[in-house]
Protein backbone atom coordinates (compact mmCIF):
# COMPACT_ATOMS: atom_id res chain seq x y z
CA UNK A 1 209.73 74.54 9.62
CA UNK A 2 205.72 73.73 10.58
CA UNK A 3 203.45 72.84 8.90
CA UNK A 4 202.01 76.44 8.04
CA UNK A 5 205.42 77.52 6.25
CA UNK A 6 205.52 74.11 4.44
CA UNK A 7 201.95 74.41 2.77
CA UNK A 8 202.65 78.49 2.21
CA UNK A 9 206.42 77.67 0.42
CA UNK A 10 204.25 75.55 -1.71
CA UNK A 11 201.83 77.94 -2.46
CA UNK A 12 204.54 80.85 -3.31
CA UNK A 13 206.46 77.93 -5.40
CA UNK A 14 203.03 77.23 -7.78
CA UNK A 15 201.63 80.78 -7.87
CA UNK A 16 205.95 81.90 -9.44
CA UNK A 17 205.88 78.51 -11.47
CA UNK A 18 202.51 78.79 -13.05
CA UNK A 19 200.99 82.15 -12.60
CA UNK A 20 203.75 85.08 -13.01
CA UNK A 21 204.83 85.86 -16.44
CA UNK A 22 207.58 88.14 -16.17
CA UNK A 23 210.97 88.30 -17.46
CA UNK A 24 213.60 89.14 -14.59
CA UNK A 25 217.18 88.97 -15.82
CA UNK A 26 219.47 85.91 -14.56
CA UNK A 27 217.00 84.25 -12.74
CA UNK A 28 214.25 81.67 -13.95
CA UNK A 29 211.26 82.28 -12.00
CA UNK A 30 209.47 78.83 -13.29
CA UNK A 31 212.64 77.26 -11.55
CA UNK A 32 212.64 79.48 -8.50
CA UNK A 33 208.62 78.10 -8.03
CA UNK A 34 209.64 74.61 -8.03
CA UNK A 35 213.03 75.42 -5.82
CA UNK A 36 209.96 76.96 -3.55
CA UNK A 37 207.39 73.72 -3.76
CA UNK A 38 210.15 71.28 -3.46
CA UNK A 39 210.87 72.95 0.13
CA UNK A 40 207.45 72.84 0.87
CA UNK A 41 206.72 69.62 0.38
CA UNK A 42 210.45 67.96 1.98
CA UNK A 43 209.15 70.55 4.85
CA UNK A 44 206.16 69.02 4.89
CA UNK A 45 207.04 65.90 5.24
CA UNK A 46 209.51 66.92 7.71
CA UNK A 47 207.03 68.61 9.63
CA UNK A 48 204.34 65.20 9.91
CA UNK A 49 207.03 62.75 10.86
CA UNK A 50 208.30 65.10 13.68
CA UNK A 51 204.94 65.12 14.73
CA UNK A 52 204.30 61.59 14.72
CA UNK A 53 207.26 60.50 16.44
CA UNK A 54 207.46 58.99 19.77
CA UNK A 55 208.53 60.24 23.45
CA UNK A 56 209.63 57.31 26.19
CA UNK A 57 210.63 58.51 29.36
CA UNK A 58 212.44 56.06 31.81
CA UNK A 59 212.78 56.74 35.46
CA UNK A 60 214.76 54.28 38.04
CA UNK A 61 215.35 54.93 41.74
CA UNK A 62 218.13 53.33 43.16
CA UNK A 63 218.78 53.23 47.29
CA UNK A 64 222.86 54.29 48.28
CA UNK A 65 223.95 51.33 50.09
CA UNK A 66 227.04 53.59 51.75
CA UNK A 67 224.72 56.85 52.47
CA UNK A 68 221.17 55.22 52.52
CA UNK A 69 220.18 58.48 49.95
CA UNK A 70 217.39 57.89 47.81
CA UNK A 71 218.97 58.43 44.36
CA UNK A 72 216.27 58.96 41.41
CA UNK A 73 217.19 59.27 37.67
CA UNK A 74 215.11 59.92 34.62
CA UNK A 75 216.17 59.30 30.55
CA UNK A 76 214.67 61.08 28.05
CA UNK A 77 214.55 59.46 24.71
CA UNK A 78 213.17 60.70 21.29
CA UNK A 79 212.01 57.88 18.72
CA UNK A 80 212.76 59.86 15.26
């Protein structure tokens, strides 16, 4: 979820929750709204820390002492 979806599921939760009046059997639209803004914001939160989070890349290149080949390795590691 991005940060786009986040900020719309929490304007679809607030307009349910605070604007719409109707009755619809079995299901509580004032609790569907906040279902809907709760979303949004844990998605939005979601959505700033994946953002923020860090990227180290670590290469080494090693010589073959048997072969003489040139062996070269990288490591990829995310820092969420």
């Amino acid at each position: 979820m991005r940060i786009g979806t986040s900020i719309f599921l929490l304007a679809l939760g607030a307009v349910l929750a605070f604007a719409v009046n109707a009755e619809v059997p079995f299901i509580s639209l004032d609790l569907v709204g906040y279902i809907l803004m709760a979303c949004g914001v844990v998605g939005l939160i979601w959505s700033l820390m994946a953002s923020q989070r860090n990227r180290s890349v670590e290469t080494r290149t090693v010589n073959d002492p048997g072969t003489g080949e040139t062996i070269t390795r990288s490591e990829s590691h995310d820092g969420l």
